[in-house]
PDB file of N, CA and C in Angstrom:
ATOM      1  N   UNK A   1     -15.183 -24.613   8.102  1.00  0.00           N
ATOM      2  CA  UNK A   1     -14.822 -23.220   8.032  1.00  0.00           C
ATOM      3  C   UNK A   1     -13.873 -23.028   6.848  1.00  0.00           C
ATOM      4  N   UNK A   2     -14.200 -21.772   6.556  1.00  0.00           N
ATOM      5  CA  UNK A   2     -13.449 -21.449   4.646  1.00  0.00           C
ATOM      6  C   UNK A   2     -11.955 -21.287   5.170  1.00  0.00           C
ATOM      7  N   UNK A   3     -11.542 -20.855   4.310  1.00  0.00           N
ATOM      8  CA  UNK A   3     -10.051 -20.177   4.273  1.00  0.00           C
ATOM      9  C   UNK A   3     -10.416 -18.688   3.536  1.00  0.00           C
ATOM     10  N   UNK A   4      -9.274 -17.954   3.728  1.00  0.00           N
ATOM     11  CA  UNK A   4      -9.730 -16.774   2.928  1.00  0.00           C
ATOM     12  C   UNK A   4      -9.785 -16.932   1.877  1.00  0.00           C
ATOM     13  N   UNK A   5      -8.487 -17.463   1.018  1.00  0.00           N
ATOM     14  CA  UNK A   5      -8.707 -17.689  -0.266  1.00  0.00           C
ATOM     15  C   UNK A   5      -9.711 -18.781  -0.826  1.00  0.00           C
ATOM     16  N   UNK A   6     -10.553 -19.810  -0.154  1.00  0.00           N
ATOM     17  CA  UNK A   6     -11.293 -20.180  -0.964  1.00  0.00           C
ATOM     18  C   UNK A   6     -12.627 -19.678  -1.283  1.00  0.00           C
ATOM     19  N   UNK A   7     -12.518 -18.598   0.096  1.00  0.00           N
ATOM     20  CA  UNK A   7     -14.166 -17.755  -0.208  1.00  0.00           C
ATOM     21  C   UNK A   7     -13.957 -16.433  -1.164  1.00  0.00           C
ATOM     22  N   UNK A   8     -12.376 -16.071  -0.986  1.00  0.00           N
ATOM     23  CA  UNK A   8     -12.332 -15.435  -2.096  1.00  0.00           C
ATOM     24  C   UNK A   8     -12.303 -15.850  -3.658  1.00  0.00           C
ATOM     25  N   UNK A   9     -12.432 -16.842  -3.846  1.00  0.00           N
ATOM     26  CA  UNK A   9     -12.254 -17.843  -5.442  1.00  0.00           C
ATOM     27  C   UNK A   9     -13.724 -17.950  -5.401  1.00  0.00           C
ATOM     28  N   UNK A  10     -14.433 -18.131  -4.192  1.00  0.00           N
ATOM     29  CA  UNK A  10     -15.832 -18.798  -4.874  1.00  0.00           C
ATOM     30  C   UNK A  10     -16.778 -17.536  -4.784  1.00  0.00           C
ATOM     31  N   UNK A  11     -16.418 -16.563  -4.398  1.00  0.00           N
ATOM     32  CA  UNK A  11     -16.806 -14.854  -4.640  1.00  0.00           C
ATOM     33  C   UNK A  11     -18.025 -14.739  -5.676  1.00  0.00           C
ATOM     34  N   UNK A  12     -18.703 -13.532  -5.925  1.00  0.00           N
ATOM     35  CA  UNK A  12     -19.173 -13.311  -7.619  1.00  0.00           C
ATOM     36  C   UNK A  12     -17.823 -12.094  -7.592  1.00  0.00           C
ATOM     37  N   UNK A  13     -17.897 -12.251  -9.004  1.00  0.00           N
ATOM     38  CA  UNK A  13     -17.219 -11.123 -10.008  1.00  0.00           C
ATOM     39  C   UNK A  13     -16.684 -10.175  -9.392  1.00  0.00           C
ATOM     40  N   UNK A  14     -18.876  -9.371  -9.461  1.00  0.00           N
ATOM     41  CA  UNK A  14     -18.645  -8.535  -9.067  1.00  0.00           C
ATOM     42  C   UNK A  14     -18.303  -7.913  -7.897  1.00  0.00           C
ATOM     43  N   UNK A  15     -18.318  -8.928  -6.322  1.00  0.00           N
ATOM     44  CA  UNK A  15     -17.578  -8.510  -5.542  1.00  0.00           C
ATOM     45  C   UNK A  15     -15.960  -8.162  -5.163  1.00  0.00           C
ATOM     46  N   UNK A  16     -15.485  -9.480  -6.452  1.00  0.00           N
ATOM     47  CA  UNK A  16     -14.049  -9.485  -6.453  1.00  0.00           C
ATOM     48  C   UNK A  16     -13.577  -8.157  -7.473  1.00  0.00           C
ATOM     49  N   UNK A  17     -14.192  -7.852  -8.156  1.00  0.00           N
ATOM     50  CA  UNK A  17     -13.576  -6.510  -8.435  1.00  0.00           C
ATOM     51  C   UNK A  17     -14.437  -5.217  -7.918  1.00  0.00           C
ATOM     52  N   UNK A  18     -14.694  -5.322  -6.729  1.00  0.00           N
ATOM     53  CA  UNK A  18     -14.475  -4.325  -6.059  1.00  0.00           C
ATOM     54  C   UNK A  18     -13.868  -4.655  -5.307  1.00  0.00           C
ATOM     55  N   UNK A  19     -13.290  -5.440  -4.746  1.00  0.00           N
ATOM     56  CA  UNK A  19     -12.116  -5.765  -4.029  1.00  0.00           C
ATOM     57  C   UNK A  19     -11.009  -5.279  -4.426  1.00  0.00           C
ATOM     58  N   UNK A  20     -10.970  -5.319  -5.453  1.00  0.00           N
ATOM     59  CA  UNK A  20      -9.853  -5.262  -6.151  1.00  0.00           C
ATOM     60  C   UNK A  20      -9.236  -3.858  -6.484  1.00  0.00           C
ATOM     61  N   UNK A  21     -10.747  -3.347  -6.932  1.00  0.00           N
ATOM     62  CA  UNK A  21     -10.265  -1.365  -7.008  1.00  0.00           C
ATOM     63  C   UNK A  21     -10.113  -0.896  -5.782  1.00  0.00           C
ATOM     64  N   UNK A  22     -10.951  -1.418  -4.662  1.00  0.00           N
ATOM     65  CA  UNK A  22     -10.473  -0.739  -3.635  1.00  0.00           C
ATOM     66  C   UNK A  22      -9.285  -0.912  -3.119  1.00  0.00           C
ATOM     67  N   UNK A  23      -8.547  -1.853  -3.421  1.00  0.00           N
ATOM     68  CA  UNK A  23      -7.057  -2.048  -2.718  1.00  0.00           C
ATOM     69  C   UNK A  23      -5.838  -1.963  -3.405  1.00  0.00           C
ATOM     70  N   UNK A  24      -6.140  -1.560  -5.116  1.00  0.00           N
ATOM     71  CA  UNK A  24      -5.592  -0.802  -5.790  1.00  0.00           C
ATOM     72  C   UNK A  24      -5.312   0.831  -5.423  1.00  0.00           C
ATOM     73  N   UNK A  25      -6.462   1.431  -5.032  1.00  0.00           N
ATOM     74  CA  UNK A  25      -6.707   2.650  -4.924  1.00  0.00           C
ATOM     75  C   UNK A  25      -6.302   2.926  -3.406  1.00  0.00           C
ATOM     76  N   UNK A  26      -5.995   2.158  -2.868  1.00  0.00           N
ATOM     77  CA  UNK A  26      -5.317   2.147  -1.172  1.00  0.00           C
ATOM     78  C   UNK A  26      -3.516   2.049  -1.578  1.00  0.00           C
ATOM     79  N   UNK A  27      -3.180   1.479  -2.511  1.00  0.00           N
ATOM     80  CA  UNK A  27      -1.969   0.927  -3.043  1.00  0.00           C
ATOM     81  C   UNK A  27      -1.514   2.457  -3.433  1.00  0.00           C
ATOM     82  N   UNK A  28      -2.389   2.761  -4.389  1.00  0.00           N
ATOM     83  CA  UNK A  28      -1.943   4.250  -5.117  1.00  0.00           C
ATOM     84  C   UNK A  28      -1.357   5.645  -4.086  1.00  0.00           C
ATOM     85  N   UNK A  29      -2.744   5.203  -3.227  1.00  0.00           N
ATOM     86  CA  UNK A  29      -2.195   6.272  -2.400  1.00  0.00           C
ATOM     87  C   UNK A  29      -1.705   6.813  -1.526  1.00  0.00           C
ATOM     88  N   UNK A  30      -1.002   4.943  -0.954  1.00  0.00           N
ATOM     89  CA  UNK A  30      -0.065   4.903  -0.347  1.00  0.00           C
ATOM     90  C   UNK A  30       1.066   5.322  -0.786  1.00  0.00           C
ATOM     91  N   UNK A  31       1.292   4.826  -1.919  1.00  0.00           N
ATOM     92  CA  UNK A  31       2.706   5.292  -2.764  1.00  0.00           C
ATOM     93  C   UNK A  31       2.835   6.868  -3.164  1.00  0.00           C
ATOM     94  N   UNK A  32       1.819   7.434  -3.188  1.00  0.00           N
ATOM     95  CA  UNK A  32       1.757   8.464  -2.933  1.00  0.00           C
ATOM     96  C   UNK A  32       2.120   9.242  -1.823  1.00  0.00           C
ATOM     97  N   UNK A  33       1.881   9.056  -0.716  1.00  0.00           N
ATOM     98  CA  UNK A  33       2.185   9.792  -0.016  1.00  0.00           C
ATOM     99  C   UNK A  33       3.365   9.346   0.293  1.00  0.00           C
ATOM    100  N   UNK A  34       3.795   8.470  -0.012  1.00  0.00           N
ATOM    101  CA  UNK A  34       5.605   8.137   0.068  1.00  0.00           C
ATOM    102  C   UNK A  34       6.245   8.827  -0.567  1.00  0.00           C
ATOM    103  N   UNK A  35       5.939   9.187  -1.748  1.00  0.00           N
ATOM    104  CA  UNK A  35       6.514  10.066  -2.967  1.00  0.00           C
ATOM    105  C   UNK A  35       6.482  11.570  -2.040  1.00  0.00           C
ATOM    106  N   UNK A  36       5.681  12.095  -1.543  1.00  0.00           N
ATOM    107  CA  UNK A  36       5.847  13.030  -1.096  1.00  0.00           C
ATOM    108  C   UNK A  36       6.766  13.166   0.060  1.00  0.00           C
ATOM    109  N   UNK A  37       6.582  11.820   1.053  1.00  0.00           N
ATOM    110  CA  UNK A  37       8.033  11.937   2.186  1.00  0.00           C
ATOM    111  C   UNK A  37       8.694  11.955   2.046  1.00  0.00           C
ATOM    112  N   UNK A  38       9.453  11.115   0.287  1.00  0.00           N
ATOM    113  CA  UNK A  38      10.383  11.379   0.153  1.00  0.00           C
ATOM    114  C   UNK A  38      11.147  12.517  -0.560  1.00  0.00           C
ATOM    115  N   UNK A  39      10.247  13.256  -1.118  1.00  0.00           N
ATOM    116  CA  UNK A  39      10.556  14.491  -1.620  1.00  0.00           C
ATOM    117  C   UNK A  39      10.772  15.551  -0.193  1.00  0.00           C
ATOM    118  N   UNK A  40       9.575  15.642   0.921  1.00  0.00           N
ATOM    119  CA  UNK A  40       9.962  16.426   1.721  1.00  0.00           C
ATOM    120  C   UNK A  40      11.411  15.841   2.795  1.00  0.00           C
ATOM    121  N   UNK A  41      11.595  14.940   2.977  1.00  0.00           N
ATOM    122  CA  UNK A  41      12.764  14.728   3.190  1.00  0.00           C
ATOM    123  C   UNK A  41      13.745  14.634   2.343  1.00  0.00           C
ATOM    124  N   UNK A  42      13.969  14.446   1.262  1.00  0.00           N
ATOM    125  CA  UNK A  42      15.073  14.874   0.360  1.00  0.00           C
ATOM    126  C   UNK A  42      15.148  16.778   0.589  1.00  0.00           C
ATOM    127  N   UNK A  43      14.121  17.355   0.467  1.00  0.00           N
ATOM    128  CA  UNK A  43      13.397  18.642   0.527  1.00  0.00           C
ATOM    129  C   UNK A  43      14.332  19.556   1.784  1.00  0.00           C
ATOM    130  N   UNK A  44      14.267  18.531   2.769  1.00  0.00           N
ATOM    131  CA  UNK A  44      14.758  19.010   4.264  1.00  0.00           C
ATOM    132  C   UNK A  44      16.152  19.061   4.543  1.00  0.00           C
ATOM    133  N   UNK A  45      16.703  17.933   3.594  1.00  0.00           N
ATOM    134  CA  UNK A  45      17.823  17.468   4.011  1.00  0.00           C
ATOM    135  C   UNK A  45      19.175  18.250   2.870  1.00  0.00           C
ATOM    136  N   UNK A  46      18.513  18.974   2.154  1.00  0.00           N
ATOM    137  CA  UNK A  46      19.509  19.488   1.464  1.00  0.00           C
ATOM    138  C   UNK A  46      19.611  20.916   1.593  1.00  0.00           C
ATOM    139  N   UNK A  47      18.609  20.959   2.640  1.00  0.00           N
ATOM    140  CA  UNK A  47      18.167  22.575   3.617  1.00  0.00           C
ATOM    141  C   UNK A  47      19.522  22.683   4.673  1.00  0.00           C
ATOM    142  N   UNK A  48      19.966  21.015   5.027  1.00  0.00           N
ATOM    143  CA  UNK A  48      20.538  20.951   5.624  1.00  0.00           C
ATOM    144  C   UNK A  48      19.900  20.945   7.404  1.00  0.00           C
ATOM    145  N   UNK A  49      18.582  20.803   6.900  1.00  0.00           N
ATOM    146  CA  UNK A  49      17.702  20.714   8.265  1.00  0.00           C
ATOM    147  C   UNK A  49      17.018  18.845   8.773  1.00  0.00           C
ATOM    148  N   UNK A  50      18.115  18.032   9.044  1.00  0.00           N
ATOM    149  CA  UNK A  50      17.818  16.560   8.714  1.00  0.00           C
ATOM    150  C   UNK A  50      17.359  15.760   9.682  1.00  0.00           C
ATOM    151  N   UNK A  51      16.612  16.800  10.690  1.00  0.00           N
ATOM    152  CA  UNK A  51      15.455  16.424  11.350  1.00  0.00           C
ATOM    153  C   UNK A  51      14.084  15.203  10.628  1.00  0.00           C
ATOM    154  N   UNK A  52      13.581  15.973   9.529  1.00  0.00           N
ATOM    155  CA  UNK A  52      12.891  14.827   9.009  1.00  0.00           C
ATOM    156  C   UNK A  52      13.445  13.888   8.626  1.00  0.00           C
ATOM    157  N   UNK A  53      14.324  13.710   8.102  1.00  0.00           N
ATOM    158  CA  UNK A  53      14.884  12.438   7.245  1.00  0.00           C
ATOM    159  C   UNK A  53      14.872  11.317   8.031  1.00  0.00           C
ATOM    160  N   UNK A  54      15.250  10.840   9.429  1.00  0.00           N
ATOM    161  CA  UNK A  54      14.357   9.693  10.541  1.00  0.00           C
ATOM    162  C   UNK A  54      12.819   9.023  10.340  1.00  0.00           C
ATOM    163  N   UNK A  55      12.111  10.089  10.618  1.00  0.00           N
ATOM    164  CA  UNK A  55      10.831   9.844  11.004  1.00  0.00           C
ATOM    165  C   UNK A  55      10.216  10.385   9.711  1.00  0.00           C
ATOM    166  N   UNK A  56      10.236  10.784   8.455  1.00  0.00           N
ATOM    167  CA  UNK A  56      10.354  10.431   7.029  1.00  0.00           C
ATOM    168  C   UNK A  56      10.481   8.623   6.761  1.00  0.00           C
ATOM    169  N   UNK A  57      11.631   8.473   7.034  1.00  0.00           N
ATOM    170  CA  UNK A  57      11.726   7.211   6.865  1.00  0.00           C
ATOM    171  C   UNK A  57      11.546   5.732   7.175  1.00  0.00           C
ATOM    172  N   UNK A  58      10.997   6.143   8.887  1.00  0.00           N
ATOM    173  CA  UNK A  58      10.028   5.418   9.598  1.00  0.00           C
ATOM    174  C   UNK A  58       8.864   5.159   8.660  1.00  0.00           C
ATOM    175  N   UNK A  59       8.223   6.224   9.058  1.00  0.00           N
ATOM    176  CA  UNK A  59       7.056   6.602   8.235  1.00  0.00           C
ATOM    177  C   UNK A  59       6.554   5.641   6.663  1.00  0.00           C
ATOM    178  N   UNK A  60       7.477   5.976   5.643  1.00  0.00           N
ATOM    179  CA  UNK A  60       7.553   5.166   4.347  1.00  0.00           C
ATOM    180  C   UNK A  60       7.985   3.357   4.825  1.00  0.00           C
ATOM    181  N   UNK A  61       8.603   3.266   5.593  1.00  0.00           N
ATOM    182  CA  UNK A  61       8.907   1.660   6.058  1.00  0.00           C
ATOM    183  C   UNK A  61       7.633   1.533   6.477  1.00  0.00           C
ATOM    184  N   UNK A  62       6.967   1.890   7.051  1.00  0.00           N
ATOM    185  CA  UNK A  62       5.677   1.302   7.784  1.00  0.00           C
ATOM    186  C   UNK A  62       4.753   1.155   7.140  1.00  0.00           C
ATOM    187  N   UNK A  63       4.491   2.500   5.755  1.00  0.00           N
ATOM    188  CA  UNK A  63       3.603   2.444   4.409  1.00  0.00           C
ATOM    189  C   UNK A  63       3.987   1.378   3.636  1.00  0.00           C
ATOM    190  N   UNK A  64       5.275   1.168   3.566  1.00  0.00           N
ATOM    191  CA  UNK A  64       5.383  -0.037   2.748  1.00  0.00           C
ATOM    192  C   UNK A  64       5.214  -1.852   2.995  1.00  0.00           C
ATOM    193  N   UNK A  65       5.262  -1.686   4.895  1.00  0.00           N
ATOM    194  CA  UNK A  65       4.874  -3.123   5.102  1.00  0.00           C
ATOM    195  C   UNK A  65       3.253  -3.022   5.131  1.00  0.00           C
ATOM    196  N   UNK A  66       2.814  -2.083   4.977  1.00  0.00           N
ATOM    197  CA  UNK A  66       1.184  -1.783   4.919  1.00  0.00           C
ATOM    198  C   UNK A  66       1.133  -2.443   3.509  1.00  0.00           C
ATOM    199  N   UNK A  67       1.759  -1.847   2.155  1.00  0.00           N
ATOM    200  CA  UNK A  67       1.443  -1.774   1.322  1.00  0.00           C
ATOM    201  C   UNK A  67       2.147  -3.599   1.034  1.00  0.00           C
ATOM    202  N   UNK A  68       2.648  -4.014   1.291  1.00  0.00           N
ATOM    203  CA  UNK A  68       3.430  -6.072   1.626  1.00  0.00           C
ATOM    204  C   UNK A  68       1.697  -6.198   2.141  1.00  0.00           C
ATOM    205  N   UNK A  69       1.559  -6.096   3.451  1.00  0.00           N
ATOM    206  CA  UNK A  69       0.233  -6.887   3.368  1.00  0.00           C
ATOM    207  C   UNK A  69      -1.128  -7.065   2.626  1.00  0.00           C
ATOM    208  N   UNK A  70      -1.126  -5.808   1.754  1.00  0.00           N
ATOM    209  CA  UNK A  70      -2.328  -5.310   1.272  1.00  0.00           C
ATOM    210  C   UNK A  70      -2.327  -6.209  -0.128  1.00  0.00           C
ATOM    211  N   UNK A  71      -1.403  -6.266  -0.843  1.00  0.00           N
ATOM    212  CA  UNK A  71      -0.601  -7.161  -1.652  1.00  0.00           C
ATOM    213  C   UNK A  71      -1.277  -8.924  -1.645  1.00  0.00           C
ATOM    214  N   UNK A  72      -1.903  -9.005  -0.452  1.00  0.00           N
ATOM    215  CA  UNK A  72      -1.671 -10.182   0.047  1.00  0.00           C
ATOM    216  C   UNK A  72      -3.198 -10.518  -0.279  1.00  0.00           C
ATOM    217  N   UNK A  73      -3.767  -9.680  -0.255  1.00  0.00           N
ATOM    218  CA  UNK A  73      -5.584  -9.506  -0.519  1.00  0.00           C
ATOM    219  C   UNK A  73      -5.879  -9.492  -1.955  1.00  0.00           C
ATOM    220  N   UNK A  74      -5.227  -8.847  -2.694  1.00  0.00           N
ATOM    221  CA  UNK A  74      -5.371  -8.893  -3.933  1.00  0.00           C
ATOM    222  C   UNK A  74      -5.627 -10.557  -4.524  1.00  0.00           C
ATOM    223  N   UNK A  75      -7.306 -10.304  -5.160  1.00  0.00           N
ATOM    224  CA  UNK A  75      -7.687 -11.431  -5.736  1.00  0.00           C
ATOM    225  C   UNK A  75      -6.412 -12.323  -6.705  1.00  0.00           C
ATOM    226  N   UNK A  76      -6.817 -13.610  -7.075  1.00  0.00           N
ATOM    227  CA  UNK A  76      -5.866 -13.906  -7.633  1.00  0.00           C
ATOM    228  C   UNK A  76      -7.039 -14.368  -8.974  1.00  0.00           C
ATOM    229  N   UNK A  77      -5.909 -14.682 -10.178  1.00  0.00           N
ATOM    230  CA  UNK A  77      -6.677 -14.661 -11.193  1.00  0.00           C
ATOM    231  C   UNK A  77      -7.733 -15.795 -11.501  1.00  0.00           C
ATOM    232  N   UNK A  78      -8.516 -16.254 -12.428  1.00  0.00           N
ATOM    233  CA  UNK A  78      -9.780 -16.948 -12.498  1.00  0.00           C
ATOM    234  C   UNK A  78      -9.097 -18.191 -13.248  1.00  0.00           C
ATOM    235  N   UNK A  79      -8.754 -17.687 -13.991  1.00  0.00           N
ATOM    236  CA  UNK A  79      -7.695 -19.004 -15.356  1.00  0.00           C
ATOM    237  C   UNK A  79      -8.904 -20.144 -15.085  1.00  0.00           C
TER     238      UNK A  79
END
């Protein structure tokens, strides 16, 4: 039985880069919508309404250990 990474090394190409855009493009728009929590909670909190700013920040912690594992898939190079 493989490991992940050795079936990912012995891949073609072209599967590994679609691997690759797709978890780029999961990356992007994760960070994206972080950019926006943190604008609407910056947004909220100078409303003086700092209800979101918690669960804002839940929220982006949880996108970002999403975005730690996803990290983890990303092919590695051919060299």
């Amino acid at each position: 039985m493989s490991t992940f990474r050795r079936a990912q090394s012995q891949a073609h190409p072209n599967k590994t880069s679609t691997l690759m855009l797709a978890i780029i493009v999961l990356l992007i728009l994760n960070v994206t919508i972080q950019i926006w929590l943190l604008y609407s909670g910056l947004n909220n909190a100078l409303a003086h309404n700092s209800g979101i700013a918690f669960p804002a920040f839940i929220a982006s912690l949880v996108i970002f250990i999403i975005n730690c594992w996803l990290l983890y898939y990303l092919p590695r190079s051919r060299q």
